[in-house]
PDB file of N, CA and C in Angstrom:
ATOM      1  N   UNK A   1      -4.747  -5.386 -32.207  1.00  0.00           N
ATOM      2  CA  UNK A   1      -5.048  -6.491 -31.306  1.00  0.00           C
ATOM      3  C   UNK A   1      -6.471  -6.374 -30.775  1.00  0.00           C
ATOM      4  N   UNK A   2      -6.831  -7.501 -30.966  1.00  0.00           N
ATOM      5  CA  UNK A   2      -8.419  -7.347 -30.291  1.00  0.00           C
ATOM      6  C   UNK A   2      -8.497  -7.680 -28.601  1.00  0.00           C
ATOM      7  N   UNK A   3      -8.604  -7.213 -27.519  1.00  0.00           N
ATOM      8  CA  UNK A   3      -8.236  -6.977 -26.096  1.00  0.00           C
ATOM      9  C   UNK A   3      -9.664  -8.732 -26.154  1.00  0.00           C
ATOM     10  N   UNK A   4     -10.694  -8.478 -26.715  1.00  0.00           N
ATOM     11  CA  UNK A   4     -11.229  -9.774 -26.089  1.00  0.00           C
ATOM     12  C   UNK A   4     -10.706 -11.445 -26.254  1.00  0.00           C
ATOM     13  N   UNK A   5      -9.727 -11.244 -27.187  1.00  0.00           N
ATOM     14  CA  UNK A   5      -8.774 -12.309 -27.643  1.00  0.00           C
ATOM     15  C   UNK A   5      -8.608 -12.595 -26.356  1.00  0.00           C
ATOM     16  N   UNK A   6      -7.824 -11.558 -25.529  1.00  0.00           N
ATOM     17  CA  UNK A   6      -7.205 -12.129 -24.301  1.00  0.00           C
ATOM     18  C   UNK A   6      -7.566 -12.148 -22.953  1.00  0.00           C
ATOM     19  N   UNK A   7      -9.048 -12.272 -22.907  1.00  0.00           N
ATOM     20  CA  UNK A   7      -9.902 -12.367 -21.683  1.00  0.00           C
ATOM     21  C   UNK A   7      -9.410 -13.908 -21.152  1.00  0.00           C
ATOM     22  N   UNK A   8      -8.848 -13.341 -20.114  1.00  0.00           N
ATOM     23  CA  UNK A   8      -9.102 -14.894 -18.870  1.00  0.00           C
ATOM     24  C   UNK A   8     -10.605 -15.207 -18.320  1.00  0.00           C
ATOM     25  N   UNK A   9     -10.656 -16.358 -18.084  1.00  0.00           N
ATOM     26  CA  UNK A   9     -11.768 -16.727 -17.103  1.00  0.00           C
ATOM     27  C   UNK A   9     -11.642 -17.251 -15.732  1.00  0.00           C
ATOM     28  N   UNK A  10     -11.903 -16.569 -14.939  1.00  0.00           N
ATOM     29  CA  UNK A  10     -11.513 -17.818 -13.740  1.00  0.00           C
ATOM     30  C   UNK A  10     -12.975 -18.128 -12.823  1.00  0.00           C
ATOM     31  N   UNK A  11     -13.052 -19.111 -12.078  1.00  0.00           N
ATOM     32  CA  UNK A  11     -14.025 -19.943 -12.051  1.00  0.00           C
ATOM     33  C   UNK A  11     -14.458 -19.427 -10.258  1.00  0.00           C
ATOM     34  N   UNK A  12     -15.786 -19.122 -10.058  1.00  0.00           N
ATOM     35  CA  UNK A  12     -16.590 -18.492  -8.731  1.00  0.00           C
ATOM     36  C   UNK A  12     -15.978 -19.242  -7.827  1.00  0.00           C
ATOM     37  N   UNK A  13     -16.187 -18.306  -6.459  1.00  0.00           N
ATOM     38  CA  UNK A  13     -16.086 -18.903  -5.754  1.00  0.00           C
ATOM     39  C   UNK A  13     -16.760 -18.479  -4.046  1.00  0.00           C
ATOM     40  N   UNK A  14     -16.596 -19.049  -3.094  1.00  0.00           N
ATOM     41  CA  UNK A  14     -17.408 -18.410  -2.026  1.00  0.00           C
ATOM     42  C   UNK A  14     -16.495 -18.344  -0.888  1.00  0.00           C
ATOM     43  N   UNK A  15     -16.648 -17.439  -0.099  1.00  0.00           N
ATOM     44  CA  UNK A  15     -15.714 -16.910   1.162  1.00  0.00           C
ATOM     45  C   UNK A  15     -17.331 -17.187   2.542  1.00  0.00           C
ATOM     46  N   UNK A  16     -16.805 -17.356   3.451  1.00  0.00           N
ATOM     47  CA  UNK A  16     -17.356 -17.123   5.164  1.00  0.00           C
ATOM     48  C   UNK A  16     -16.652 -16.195   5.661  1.00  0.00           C
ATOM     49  N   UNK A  17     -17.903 -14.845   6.181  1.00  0.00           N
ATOM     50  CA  UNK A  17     -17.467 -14.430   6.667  1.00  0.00           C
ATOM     51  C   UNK A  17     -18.378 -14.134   8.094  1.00  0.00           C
ATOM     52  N   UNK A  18     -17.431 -13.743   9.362  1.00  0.00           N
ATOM     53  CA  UNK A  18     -18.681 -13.734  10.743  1.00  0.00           C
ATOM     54  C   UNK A  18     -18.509 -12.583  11.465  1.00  0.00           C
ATOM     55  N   UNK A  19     -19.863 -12.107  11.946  1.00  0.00           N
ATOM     56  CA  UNK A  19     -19.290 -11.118  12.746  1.00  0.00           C
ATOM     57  C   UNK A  19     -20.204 -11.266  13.570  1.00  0.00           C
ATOM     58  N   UNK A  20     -19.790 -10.526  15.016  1.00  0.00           N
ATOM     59  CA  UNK A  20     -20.089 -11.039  16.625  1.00  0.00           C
ATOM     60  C   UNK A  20     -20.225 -10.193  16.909  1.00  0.00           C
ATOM     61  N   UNK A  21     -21.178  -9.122  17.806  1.00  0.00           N
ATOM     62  CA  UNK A  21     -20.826  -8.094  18.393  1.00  0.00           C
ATOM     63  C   UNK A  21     -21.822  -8.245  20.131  1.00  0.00           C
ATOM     64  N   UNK A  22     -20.967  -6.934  20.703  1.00  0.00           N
ATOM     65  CA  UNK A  22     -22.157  -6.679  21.940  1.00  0.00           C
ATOM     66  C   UNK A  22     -21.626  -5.307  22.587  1.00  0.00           C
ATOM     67  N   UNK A  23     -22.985  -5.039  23.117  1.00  0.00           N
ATOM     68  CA  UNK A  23     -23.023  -3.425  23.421  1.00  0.00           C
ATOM     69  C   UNK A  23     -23.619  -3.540  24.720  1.00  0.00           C
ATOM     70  N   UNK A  24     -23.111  -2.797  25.866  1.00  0.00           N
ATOM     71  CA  UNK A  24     -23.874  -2.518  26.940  1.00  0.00           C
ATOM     72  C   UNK A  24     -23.672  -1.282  27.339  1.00  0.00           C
ATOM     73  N   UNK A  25     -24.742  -1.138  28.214  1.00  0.00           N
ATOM     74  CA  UNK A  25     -24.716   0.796  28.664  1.00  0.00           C
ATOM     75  C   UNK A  25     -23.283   1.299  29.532  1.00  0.00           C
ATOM     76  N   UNK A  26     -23.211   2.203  29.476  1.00  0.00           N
ATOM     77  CA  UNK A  26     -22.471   2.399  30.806  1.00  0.00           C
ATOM     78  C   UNK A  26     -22.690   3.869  30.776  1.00  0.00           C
ATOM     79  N   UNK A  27     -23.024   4.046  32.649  1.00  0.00           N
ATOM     80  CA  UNK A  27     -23.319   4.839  33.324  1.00  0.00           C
ATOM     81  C   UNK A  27     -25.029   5.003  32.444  1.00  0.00           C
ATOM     82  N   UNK A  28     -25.040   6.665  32.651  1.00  0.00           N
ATOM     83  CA  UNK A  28     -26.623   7.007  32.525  1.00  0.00           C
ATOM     84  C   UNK A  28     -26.588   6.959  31.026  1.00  0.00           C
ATOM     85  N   UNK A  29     -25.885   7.353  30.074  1.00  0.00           N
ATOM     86  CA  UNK A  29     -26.134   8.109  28.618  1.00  0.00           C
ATOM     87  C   UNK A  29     -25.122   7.322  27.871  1.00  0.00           C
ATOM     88  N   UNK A  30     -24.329   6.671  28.246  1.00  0.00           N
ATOM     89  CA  UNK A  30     -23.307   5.787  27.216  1.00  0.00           C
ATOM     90  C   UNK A  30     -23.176   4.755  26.794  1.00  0.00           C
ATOM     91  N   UNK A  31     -22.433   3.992  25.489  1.00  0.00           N
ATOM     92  CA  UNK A  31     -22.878   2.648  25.432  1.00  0.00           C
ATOM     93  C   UNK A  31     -21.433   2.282  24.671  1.00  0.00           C
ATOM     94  N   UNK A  32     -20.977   1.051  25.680  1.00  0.00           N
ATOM     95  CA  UNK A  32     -19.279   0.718  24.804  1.00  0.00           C
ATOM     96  C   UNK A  32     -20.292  -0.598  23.808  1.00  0.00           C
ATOM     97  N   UNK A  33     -19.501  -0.450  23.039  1.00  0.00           N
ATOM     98  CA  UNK A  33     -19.858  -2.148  22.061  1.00  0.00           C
ATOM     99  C   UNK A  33     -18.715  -2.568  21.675  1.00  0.00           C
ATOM    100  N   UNK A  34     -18.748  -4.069  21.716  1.00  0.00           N
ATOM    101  CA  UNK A  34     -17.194  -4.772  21.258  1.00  0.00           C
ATOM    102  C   UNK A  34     -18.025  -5.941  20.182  1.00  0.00           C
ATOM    103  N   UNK A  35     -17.368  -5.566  18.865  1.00  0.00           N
ATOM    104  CA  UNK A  35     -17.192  -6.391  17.722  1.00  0.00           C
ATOM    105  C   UNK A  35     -16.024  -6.982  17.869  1.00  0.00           C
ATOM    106  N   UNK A  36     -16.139  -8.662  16.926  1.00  0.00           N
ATOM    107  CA  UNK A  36     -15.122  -9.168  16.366  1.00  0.00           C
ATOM    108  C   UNK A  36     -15.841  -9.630  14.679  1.00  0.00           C
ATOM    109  N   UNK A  37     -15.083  -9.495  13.726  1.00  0.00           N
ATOM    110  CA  UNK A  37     -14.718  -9.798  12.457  1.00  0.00           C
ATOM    111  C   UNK A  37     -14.115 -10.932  12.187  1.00  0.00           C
ATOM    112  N   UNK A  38     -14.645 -11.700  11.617  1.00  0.00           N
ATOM    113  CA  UNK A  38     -13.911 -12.686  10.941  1.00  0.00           C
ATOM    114  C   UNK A  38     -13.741 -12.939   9.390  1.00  0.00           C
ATOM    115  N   UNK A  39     -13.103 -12.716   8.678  1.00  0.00           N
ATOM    116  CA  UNK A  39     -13.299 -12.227   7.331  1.00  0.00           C
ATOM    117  C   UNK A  39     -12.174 -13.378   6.711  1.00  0.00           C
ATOM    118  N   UNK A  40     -12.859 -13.822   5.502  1.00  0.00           N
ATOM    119  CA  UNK A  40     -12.452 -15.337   4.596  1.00  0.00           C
ATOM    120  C   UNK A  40     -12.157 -16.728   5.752  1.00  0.00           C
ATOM    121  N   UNK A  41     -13.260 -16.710   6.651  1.00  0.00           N
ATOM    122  CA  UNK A  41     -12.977 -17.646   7.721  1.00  0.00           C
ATOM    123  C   UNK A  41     -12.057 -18.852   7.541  1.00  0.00           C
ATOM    124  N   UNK A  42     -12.336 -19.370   6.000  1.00  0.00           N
ATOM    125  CA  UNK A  42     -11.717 -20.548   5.337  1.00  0.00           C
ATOM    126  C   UNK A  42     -10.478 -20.752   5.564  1.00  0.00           C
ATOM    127  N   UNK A  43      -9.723 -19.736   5.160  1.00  0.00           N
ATOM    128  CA  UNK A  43      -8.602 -19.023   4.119  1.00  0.00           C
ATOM    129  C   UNK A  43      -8.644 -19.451   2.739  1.00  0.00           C
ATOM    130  N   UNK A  44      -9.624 -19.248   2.147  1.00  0.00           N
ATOM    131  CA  UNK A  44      -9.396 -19.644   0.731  1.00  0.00           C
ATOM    132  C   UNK A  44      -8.856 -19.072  -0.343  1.00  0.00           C
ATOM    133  N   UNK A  45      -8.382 -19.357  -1.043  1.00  0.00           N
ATOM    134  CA  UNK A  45      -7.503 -18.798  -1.911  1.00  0.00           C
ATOM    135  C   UNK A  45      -8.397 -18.418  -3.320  1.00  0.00           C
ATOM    136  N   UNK A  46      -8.314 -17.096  -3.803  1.00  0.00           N
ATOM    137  CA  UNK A  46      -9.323 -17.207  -5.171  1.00  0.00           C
ATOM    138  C   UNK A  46      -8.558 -15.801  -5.857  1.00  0.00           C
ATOM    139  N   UNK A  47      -9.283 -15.282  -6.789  1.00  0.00           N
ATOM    140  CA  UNK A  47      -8.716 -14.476  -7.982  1.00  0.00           C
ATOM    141  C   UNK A  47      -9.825 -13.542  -7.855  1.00  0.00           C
ATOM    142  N   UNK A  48      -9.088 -12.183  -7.863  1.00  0.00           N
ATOM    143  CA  UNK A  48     -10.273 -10.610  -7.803  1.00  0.00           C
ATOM    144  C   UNK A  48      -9.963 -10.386  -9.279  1.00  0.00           C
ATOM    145  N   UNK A  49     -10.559  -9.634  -9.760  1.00  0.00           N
ATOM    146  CA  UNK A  49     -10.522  -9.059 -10.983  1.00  0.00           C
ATOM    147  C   UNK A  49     -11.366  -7.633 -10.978  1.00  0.00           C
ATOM    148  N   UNK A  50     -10.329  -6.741 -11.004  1.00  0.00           N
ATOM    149  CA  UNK A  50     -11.186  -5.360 -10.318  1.00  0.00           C
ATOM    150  C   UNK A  50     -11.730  -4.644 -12.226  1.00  0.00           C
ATOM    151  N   UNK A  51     -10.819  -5.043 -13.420  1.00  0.00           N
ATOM    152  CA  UNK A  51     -10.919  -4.656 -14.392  1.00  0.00           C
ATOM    153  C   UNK A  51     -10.397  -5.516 -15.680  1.00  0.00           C
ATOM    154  N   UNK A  52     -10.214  -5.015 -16.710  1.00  0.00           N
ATOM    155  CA  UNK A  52      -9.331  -5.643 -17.994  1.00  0.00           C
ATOM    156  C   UNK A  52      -7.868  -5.593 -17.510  1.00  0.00           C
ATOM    157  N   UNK A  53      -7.382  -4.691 -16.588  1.00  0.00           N
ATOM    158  CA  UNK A  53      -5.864  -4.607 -16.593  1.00  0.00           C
ATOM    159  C   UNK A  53      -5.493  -4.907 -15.510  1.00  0.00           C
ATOM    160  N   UNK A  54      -5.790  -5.633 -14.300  1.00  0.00           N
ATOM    161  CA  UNK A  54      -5.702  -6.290 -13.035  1.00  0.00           C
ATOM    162  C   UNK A  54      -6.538  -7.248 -13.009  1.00  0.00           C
ATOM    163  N   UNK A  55      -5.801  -8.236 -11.591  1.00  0.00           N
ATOM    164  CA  UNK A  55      -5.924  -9.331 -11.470  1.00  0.00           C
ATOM    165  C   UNK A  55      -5.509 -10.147 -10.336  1.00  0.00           C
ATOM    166  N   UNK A  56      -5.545 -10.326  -9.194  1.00  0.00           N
ATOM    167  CA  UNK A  56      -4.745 -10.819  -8.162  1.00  0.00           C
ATOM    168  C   UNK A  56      -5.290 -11.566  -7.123  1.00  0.00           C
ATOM    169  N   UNK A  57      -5.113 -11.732  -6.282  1.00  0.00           N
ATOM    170  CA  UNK A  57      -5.224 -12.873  -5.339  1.00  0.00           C
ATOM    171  C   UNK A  57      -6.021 -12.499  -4.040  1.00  0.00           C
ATOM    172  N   UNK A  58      -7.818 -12.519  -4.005  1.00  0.00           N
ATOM    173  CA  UNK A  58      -7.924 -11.805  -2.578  1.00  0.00           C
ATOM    174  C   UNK A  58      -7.226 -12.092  -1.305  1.00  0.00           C
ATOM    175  N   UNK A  59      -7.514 -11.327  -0.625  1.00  0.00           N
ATOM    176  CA  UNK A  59      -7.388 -11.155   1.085  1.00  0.00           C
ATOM    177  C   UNK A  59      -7.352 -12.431   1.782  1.00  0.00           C
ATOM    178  N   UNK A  60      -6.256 -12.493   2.014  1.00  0.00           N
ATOM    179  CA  UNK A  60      -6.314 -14.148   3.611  1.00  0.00           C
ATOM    180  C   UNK A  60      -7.077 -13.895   4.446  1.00  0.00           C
ATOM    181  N   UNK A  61      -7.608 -14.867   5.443  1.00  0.00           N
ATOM    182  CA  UNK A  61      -7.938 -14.663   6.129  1.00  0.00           C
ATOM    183  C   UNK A  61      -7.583 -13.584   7.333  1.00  0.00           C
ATOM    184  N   UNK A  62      -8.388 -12.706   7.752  1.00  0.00           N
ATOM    185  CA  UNK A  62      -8.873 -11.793   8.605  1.00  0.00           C
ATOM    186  C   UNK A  62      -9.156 -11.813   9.769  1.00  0.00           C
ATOM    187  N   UNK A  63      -8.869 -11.180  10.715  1.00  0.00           N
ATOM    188  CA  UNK A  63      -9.032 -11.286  12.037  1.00  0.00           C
ATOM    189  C   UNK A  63      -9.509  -9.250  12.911  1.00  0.00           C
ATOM    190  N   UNK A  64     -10.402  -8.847  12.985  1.00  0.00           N
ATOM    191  CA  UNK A  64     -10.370  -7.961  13.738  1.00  0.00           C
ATOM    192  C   UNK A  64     -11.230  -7.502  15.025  1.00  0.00           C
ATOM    193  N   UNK A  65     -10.797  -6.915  15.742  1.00  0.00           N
ATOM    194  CA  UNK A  65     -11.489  -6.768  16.936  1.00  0.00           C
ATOM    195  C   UNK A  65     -11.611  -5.154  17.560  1.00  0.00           C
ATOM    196  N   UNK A  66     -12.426  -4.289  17.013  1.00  0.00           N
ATOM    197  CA  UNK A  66     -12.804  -3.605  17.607  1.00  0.00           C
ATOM    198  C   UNK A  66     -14.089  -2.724  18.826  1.00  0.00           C
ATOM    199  N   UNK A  67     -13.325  -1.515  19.181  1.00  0.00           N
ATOM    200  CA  UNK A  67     -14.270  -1.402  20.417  1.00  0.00           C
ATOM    201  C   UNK A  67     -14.964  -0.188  19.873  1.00  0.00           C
ATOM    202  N   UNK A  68     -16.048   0.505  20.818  1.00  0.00           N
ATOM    203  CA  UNK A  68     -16.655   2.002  20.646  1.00  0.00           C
ATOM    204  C   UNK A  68     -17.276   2.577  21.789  1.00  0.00           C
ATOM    205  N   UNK A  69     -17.247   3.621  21.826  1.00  0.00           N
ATOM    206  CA  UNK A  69     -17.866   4.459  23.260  1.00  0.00           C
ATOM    207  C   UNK A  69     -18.636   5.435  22.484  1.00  0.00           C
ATOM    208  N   UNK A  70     -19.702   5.137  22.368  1.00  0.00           N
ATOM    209  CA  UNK A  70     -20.634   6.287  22.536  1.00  0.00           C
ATOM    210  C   UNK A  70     -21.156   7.164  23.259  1.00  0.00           C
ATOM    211  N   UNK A  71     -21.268   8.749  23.021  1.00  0.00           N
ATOM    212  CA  UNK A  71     -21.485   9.264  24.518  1.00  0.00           C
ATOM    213  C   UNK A  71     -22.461  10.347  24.122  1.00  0.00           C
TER     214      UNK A  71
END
């Protein structure tokens, strides 16, 4: 069997993604920062292809919100 016989094609596509952040000091030497993530803002639906032997459906839309303390 010739494996390029059975190449799929599937057709580009584009995702939005956002990210927000902010950092302020606290006290003399520290600094919290708060991100938010917004990842496939759309929800669009599309096709990953990591190789010849996979194939599947990216990531829905995304939502995350994290914090940090630096010290």
């Amino acid at each position: 069997d010739n494996v390029g016989d059975s190449l799929e094609s599937f057709g580009g596509y584009t995702t939005f993604d956002f990210l927000a952040g902010y950092s302020f000091k606290v006290g003399a030497k520290s600094r919290l920062t708060f991100r938010a993530n917004l990842r496939n803002a759309f929800d669009r639906s599309y096709i990953v292809a990591t190789d010849i032997n996979f194939a599947g459906y990216g990531d829905a839309r995304q939502f995350t919100f994290t914090t940090g303390l630096d010290f």
